[in-house]
N, C-alpha and C. Protein backbone atom coordinates (compact mmCIF):
# COMPACT_ATOMS: atom_id res chain seq x y z
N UNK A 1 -11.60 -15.87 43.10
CA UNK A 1 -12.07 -15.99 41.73
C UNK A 1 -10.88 -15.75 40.78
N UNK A 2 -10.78 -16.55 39.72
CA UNK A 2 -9.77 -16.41 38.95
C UNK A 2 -9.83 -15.45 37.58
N UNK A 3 -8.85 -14.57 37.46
CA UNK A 3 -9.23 -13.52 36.71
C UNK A 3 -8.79 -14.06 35.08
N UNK A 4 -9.78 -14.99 34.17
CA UNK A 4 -9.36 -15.49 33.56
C UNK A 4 -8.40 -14.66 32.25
N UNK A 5 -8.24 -13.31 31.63
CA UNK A 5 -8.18 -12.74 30.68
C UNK A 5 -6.60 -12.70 30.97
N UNK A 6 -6.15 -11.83 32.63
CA UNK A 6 -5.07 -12.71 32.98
C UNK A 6 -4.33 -13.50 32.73
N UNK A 7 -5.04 -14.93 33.35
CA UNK A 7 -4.79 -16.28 33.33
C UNK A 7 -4.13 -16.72 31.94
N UNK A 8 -4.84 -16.22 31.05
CA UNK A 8 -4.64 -16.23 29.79
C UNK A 8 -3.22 -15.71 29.17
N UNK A 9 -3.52 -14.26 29.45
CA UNK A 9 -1.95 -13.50 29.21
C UNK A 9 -0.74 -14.08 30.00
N UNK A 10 -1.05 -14.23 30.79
CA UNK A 10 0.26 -15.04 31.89
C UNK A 10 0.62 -16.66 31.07
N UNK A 11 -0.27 -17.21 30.76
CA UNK A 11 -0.22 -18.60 30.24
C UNK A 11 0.08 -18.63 28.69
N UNK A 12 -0.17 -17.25 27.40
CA UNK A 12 0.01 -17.35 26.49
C UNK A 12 1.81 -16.92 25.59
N UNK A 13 1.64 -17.62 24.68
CA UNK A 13 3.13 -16.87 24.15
C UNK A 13 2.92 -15.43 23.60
N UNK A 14 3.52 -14.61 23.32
CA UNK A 14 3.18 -13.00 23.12
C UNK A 14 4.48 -13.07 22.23
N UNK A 15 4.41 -12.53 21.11
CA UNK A 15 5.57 -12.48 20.26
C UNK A 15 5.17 -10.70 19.50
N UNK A 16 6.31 -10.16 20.00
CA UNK A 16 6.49 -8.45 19.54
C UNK A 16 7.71 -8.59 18.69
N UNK A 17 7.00 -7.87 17.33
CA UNK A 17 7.91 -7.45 16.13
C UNK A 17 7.93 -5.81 16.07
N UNK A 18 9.50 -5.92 15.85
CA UNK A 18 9.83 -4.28 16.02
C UNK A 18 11.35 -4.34 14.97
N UNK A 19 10.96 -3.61 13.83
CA UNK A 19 11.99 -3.53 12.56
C UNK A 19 12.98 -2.25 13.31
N UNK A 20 12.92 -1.99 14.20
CA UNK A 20 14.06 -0.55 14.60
C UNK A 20 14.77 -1.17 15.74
N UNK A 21 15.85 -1.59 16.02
CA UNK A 21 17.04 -2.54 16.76
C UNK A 21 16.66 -1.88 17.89
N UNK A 22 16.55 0.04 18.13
CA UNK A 22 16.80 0.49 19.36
C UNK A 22 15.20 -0.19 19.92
N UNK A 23 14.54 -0.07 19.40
CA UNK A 23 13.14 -0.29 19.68
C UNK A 23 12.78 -1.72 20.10
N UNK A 24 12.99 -2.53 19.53
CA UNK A 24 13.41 -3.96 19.70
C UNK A 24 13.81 -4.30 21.39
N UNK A 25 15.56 -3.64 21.43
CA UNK A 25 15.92 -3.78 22.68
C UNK A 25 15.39 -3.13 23.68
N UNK A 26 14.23 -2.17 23.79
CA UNK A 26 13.95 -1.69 24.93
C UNK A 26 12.76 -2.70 25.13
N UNK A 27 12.15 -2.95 23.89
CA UNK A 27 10.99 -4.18 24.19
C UNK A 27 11.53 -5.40 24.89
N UNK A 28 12.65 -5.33 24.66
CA UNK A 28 13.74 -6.90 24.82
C UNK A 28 13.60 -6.60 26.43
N UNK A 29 13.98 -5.46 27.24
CA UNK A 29 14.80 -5.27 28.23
C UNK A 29 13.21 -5.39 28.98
N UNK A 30 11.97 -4.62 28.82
CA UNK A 30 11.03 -4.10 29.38
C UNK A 30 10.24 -5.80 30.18
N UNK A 31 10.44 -6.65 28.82
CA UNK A 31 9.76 -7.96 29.05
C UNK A 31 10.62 -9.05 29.49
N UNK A 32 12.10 -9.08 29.50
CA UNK A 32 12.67 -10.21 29.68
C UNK A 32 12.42 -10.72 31.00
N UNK A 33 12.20 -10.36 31.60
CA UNK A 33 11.37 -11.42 33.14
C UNK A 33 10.55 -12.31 32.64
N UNK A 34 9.31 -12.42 31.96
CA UNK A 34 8.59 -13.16 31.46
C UNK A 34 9.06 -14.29 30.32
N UNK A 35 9.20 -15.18 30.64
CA UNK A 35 9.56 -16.45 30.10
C UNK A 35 8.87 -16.63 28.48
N UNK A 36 7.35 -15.55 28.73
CA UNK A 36 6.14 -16.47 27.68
C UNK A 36 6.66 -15.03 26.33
N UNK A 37 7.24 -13.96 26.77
CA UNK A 37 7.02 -12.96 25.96
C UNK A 37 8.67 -13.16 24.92
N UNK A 38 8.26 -13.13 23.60
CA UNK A 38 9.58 -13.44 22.51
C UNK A 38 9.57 -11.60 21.35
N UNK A 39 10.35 -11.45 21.61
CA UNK A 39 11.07 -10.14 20.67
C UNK A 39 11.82 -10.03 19.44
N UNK A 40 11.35 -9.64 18.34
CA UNK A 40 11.88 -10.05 17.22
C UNK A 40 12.30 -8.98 16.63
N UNK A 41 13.36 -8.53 16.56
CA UNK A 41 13.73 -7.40 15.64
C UNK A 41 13.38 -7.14 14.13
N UNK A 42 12.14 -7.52 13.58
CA UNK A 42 11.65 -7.56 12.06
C UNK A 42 10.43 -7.19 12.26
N UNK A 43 9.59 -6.84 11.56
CA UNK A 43 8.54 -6.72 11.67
C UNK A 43 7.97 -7.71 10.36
N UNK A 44 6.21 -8.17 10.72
CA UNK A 44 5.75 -8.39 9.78
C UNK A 44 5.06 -7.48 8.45
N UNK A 45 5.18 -8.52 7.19
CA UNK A 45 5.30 -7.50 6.21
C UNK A 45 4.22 -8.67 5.54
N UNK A 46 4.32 -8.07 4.03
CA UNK A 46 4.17 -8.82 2.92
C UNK A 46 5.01 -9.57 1.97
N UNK A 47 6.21 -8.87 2.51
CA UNK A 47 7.05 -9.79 2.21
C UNK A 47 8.63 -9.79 2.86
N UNK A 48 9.59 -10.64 2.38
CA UNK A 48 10.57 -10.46 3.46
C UNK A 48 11.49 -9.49 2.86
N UNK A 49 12.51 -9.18 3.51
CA UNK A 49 13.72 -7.76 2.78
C UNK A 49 13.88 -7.23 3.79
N UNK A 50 15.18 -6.20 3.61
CA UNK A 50 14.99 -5.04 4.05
C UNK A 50 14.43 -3.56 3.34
N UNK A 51 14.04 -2.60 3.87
CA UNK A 51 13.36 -1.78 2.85
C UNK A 51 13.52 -0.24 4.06
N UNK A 52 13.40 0.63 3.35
CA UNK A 52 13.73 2.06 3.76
C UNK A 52 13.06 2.57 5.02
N UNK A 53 12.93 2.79 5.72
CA UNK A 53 12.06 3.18 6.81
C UNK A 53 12.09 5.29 6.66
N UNK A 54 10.80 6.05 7.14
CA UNK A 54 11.18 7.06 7.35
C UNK A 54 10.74 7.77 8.55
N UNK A 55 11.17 8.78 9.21
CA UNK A 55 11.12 8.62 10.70
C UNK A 55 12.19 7.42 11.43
N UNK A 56 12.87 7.23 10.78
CA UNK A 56 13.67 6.24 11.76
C UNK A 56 14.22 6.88 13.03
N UNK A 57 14.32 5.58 13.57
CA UNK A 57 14.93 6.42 14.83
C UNK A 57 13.91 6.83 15.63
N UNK A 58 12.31 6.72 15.68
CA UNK A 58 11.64 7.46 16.19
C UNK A 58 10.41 6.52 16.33
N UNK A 59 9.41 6.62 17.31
CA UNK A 59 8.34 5.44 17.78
C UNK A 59 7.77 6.32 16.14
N UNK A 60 7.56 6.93 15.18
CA UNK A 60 6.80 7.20 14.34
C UNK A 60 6.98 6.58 13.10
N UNK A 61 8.52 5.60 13.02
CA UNK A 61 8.82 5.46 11.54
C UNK A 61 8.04 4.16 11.37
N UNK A 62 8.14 4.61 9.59
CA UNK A 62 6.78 3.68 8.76
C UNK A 62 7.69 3.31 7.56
N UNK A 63 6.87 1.94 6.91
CA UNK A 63 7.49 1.95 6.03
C UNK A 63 7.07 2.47 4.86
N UNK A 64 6.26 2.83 4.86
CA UNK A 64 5.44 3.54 4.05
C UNK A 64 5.89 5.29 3.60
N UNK A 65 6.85 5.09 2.92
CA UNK A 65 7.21 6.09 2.47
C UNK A 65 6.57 7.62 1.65
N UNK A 66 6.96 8.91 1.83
CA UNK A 66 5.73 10.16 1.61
C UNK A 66 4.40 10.57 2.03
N UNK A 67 4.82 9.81 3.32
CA UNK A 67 3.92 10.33 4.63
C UNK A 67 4.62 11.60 5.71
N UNK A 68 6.14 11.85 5.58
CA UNK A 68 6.42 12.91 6.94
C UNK A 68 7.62 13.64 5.59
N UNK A 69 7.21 14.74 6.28
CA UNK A 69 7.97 15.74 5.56
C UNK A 69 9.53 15.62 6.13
N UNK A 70 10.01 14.61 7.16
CA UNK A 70 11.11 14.91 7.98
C UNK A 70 12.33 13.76 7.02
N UNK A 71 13.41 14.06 7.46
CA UNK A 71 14.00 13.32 5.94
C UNK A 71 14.96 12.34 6.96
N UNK A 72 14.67 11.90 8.02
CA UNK A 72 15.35 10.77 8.92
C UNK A 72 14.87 9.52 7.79
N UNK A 73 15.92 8.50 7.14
CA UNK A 73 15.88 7.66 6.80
C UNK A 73 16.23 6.39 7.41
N UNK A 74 15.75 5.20 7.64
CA UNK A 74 17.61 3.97 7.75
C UNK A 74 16.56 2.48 7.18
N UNK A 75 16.87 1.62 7.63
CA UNK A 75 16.33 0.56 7.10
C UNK A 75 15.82 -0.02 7.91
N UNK A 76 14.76 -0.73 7.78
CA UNK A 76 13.89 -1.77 8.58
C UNK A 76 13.92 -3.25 8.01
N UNK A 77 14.01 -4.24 8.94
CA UNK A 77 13.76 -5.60 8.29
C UNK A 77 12.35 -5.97 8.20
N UNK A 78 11.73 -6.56 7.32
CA UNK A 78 10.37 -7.10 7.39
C UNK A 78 10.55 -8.68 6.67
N UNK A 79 9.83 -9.52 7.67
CA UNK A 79 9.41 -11.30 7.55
C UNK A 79 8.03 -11.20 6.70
N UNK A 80 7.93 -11.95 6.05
CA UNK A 80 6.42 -12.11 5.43
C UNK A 80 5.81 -13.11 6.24
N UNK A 81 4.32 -12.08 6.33
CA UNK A 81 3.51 -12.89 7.58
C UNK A 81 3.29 -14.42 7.12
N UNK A 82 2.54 -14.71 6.30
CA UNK A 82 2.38 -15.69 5.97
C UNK A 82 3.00 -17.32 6.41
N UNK A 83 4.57 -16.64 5.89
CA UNK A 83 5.91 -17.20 5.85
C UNK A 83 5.91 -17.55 7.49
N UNK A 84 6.25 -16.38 8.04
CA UNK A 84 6.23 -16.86 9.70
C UNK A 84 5.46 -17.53 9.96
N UNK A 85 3.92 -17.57 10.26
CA UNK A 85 3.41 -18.04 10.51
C UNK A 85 2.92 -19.92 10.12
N UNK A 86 3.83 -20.19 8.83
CA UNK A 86 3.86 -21.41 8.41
C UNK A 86 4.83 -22.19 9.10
N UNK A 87 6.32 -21.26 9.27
CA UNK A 87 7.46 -21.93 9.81
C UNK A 87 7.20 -22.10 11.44
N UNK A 88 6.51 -21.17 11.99
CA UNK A 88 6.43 -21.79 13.31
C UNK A 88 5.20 -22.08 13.81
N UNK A 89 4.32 -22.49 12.54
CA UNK A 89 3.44 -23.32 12.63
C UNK A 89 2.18 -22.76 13.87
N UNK A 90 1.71 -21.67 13.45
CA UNK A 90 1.04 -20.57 13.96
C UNK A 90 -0.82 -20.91 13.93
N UNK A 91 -1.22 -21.77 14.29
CA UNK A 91 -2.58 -22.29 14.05
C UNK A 91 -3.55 -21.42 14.49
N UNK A 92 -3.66 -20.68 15.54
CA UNK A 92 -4.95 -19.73 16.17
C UNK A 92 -3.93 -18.43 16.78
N UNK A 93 -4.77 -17.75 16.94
CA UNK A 93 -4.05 -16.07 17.52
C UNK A 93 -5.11 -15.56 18.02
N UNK A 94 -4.89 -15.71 19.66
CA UNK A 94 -5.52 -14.98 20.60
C UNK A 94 -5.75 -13.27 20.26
N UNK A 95 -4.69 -12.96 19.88
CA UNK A 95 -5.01 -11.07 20.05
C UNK A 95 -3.83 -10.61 19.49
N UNK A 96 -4.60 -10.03 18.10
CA UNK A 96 -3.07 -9.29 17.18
C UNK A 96 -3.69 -7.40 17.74
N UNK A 97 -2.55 -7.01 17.99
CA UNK A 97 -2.38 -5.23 18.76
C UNK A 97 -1.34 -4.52 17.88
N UNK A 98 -1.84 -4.03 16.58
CA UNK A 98 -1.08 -3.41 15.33
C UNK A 98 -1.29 -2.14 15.41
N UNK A 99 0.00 -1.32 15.27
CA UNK A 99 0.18 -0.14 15.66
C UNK A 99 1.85 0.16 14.65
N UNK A 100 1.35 0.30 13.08
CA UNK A 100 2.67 0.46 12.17
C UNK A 100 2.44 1.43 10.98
N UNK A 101 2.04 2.23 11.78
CA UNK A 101 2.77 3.92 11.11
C UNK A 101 2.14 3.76 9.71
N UNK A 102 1.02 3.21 9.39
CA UNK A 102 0.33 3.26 7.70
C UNK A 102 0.66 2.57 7.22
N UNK A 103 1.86 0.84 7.39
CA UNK A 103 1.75 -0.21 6.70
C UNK A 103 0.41 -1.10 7.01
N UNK A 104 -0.55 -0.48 8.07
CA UNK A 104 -1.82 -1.40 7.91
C UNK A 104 -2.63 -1.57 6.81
N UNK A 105 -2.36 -0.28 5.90
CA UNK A 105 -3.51 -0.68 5.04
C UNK A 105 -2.66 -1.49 3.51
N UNK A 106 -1.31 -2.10 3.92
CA UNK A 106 -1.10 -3.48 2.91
C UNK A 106 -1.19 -4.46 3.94
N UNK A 107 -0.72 -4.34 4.81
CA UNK A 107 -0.78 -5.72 5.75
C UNK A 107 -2.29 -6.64 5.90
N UNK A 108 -3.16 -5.42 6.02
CA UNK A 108 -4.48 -5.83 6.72
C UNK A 108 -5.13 -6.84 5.15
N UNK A 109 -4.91 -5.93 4.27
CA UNK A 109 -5.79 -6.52 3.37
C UNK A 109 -5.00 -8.29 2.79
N UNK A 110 -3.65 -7.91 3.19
CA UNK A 110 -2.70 -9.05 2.62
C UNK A 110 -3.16 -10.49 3.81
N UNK A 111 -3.39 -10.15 4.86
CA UNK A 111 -3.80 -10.93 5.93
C UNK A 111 -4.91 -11.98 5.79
N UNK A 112 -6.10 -11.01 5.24
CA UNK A 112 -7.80 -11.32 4.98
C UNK A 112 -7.29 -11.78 3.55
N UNK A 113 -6.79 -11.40 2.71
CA UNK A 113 -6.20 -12.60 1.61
C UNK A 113 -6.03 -13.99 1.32
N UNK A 114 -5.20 -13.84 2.38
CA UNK A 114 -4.28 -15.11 2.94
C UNK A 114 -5.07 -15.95 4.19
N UNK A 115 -6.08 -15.40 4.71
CA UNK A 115 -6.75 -16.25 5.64
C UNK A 115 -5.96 -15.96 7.33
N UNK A 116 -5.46 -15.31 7.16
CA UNK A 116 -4.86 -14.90 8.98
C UNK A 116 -5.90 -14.49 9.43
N UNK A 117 -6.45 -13.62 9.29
CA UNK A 117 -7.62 -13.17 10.04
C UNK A 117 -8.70 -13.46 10.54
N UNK A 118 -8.93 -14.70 9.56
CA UNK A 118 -9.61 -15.98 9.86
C UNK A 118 -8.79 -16.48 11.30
N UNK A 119 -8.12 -16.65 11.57
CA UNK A 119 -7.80 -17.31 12.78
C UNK A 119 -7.31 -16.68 14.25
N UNK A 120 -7.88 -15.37 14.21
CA UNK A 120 -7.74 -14.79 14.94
C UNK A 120 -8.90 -14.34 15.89
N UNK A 121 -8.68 -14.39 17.36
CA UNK A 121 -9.94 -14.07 17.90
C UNK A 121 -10.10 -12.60 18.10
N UNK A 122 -9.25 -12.00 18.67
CA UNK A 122 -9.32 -10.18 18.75
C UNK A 122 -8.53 -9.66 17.80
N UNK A 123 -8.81 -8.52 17.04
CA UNK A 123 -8.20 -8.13 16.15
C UNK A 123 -8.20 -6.19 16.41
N UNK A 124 -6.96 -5.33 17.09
CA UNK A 124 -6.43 -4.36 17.24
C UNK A 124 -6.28 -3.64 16.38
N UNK A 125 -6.19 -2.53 16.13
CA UNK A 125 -5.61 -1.64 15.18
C UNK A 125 -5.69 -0.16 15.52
N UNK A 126 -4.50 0.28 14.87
CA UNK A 126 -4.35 1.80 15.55
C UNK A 126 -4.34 2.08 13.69
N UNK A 127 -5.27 2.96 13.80
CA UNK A 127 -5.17 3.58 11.65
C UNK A 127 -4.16 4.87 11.61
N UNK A 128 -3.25 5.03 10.11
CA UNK A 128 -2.63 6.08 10.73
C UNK A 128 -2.81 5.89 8.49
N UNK A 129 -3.87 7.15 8.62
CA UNK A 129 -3.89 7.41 7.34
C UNK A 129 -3.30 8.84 6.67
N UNK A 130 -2.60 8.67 5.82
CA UNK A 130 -1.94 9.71 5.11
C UNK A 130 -2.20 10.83 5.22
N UNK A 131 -3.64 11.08 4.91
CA UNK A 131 -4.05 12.21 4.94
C UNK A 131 -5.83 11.96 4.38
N UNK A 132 -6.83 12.93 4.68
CA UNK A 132 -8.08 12.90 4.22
C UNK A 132 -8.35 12.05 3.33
N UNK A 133 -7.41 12.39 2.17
CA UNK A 133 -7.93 11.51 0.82
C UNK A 133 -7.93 10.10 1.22
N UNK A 134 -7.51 9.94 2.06
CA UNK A 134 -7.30 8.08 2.37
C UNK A 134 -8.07 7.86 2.98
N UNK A 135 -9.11 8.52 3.25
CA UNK A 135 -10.63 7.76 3.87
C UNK A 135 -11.27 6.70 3.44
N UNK A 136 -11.59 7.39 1.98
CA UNK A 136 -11.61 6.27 1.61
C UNK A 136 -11.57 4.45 1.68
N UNK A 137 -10.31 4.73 1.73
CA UNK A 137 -9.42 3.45 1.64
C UNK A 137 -9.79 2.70 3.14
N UNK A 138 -9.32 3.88 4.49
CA UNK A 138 -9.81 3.33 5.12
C UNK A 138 -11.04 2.75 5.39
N UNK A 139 -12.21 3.62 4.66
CA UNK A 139 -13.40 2.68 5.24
C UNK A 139 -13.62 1.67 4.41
N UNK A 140 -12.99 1.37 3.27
CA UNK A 140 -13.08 0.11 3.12
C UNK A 140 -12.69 -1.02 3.83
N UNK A 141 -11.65 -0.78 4.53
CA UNK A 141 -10.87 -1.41 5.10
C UNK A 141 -11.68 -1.69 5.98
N UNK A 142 -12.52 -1.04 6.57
CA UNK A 142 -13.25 -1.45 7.80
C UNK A 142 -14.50 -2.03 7.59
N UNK A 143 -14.85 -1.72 6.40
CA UNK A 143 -16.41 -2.72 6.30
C UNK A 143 -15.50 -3.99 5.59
N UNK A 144 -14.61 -4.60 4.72
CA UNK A 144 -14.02 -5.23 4.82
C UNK A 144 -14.19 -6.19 5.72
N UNK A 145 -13.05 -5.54 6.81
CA UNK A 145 -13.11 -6.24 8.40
C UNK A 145 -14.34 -6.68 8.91
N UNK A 146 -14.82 -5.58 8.55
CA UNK A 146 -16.70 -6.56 8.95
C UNK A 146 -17.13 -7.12 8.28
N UNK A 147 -16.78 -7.22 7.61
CA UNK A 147 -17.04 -8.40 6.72
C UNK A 147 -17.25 -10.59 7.41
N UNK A 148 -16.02 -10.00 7.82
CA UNK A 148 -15.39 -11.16 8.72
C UNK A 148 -15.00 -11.20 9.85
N UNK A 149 -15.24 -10.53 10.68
CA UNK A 149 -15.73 -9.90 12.10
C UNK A 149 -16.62 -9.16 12.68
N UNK A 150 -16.68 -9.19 13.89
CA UNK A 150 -18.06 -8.21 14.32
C UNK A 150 -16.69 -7.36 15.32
N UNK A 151 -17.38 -5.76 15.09
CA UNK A 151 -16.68 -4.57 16.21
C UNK A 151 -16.89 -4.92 17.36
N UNK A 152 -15.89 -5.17 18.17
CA UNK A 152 -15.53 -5.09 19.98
C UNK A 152 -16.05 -3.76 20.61
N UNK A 153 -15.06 -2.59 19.79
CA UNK A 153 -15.35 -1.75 20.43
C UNK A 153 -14.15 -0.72 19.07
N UNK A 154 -15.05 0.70 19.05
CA UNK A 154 -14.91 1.75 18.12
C UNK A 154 -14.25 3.02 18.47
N UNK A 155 -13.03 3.36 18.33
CA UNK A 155 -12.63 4.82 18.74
C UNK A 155 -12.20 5.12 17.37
N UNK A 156 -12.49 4.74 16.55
CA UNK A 156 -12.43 5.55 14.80
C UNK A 156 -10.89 5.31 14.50
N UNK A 157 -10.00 5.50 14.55
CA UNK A 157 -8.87 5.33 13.54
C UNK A 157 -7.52 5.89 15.31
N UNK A 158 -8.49 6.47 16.03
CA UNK A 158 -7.25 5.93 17.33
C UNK A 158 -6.86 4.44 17.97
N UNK A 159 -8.39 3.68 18.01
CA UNK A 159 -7.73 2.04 17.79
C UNK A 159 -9.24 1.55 18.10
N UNK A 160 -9.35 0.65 17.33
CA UNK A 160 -10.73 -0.50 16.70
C UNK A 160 -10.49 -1.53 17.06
N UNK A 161 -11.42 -2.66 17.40
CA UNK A 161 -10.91 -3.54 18.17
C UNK A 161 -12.18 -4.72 17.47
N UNK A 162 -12.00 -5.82 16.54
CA UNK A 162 -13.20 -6.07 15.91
C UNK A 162 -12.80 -8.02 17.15
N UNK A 163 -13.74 -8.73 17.14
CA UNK A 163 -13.31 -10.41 17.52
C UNK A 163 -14.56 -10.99 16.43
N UNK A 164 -13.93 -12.33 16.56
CA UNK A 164 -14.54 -13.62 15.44
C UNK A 164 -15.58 -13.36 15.88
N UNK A 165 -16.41 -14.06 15.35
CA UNK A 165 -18.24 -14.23 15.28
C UNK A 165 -17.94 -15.53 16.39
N UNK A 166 -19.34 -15.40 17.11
CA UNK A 166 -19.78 -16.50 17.76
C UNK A 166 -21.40 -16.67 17.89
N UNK A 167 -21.54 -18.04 17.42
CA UNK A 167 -22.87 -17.97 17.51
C UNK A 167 -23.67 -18.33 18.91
N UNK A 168 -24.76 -18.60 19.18
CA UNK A 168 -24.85 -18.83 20.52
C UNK A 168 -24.94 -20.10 21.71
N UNK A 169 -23.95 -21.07 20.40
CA UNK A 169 -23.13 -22.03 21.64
C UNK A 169 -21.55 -21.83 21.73
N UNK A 170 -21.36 -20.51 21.71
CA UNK A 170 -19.71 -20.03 21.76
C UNK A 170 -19.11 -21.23 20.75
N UNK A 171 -19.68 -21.29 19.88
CA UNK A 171 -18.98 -21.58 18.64
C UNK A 171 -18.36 -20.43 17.55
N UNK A 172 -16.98 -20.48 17.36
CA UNK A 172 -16.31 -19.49 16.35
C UNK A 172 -16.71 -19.62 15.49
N UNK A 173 -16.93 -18.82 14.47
CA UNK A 173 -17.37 -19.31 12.92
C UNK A 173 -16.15 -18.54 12.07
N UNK A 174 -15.40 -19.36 11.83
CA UNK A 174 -14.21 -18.90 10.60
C UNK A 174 -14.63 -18.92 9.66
N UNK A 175 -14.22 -17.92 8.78
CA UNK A 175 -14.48 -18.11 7.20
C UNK A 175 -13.18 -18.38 6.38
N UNK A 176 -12.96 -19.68 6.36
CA UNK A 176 -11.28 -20.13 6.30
C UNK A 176 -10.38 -19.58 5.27
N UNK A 177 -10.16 -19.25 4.52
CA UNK A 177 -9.55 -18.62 3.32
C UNK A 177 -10.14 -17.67 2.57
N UNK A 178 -10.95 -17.04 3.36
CA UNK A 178 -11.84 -16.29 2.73
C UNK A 178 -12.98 -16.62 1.64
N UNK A 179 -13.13 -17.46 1.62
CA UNK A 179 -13.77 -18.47 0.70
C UNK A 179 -15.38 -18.03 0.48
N UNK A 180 -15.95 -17.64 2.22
CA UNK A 180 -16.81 -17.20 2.22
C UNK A 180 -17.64 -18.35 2.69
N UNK A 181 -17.10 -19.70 2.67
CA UNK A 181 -17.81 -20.75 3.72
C UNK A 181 -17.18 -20.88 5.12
N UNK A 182 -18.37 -21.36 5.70
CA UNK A 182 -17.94 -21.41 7.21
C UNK A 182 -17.90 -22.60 7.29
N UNK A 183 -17.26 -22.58 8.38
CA UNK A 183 -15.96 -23.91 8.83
C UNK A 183 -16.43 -23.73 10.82
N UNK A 184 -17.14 -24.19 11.31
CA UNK A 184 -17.10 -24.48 12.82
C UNK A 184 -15.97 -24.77 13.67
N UNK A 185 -15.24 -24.12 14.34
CA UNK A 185 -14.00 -24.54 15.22
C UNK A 185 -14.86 -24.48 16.68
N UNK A 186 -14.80 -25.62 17.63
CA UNK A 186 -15.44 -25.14 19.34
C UNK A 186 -14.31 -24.78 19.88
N UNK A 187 -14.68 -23.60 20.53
CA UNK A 187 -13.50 -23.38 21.38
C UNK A 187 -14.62 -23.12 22.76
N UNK A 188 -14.04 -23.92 23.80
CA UNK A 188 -14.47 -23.39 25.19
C UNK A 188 -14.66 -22.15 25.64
N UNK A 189 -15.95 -22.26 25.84
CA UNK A 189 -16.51 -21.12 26.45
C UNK A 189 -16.78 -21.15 27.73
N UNK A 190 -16.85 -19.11 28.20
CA UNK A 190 -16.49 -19.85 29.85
C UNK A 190 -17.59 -19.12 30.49
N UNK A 191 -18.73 -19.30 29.80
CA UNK A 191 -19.97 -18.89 30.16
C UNK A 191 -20.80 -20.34 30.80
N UNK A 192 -21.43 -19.42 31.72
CA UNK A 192 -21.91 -20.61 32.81
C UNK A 192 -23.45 -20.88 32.06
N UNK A 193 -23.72 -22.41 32.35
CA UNK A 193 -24.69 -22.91 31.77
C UNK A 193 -26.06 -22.53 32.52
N UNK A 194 -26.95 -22.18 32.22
CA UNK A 194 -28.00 -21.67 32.91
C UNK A 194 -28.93 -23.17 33.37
């Protein structure tokens, strides 16, 4: 029996953005056997630049500055998603796995803006909020997301896992630009016909 989820990962392109060079190259070194997996020393942003990182040097730095009392500074590069995703012509996204130190809550909302999220079937997230007062924010963020997804599966702000709607002929239902109309895409389903 073929283990399709696998099949999938083995057969898909996987592209990891990492704005910290050391971080980058160990991603570089960990995956280079795999032909399908590409490493980008930038991360996605909202827009392109370089810009301050704090915690550098460390799996913790964010760009999101007056979050750590620790005064490690250096710089990070960031691509604007958008941007990437036009130039290399980025049409559907199997499974975004975001894990960036409290730039989720500009990214996420800049995404569902712009219609990325719309084209995505699994959607990851690790929350890393400031502090209490940003509850808030986060739960907007998450009825938001439900807005335009249904929850996979819930561990609260250690990592959320929402996928597209499907109705019940494994039809996706995008809501293309946020527009709030639906737009039918079929994508094969690999549920057996009764």
């Amino acid at each position: 029996k073929i283990n399709y989820q696998l099949y999938i990962l083995l057969k898909s392109n996987i592209f990891v953005f990492e704005p910290q060079d050391w971080a980058a190259v160990i991603a570089y070194e960990e995956t280079k056997e795999f032909g399908n997996v590409f490493v980008y020393h930038y991360g996605l942003g909202v827009e392109s630049g370089k810009f301050e990182m704090e915690e550098f040097g460390t799996d913790g730095a964010s760009f999101v500055l007056g979050r750590s009392q620790r005064l490690q500074s250096g710089e990070g590069s960031l691509v604007d998603m958008v941007e990437w995703l036009k130039v290399n012509k980025v049409e559907k996204i199997d499974l975004v796995m975001m894990n960036i130190e409290g730039y989720e809550f500009k990214l996420i909302p800049y995404m569902i803006e712009h219609g990325i999220l719309q084209r995505v079937k699994y959607f990851m997230c690790q929350f890393h909020p400031k502090d209490w007062e940003q509850g808030e924010e986060y739960e907007a963020l998450r009825k938001q997301l439900g807005e335009i997804m249904d929850v996979h599966f819930d561990y609260g702000i250690v990592l959320m896992c929402w996928k597209a709607r499907e109705n019940a002929e494994g039809i996706v239902m995008n809501d293309e630009l946020g527009s709030g109309e639906k737009k039918k895409t079929v994508r094969k389903s690999r549920k057996k016909a009764e």
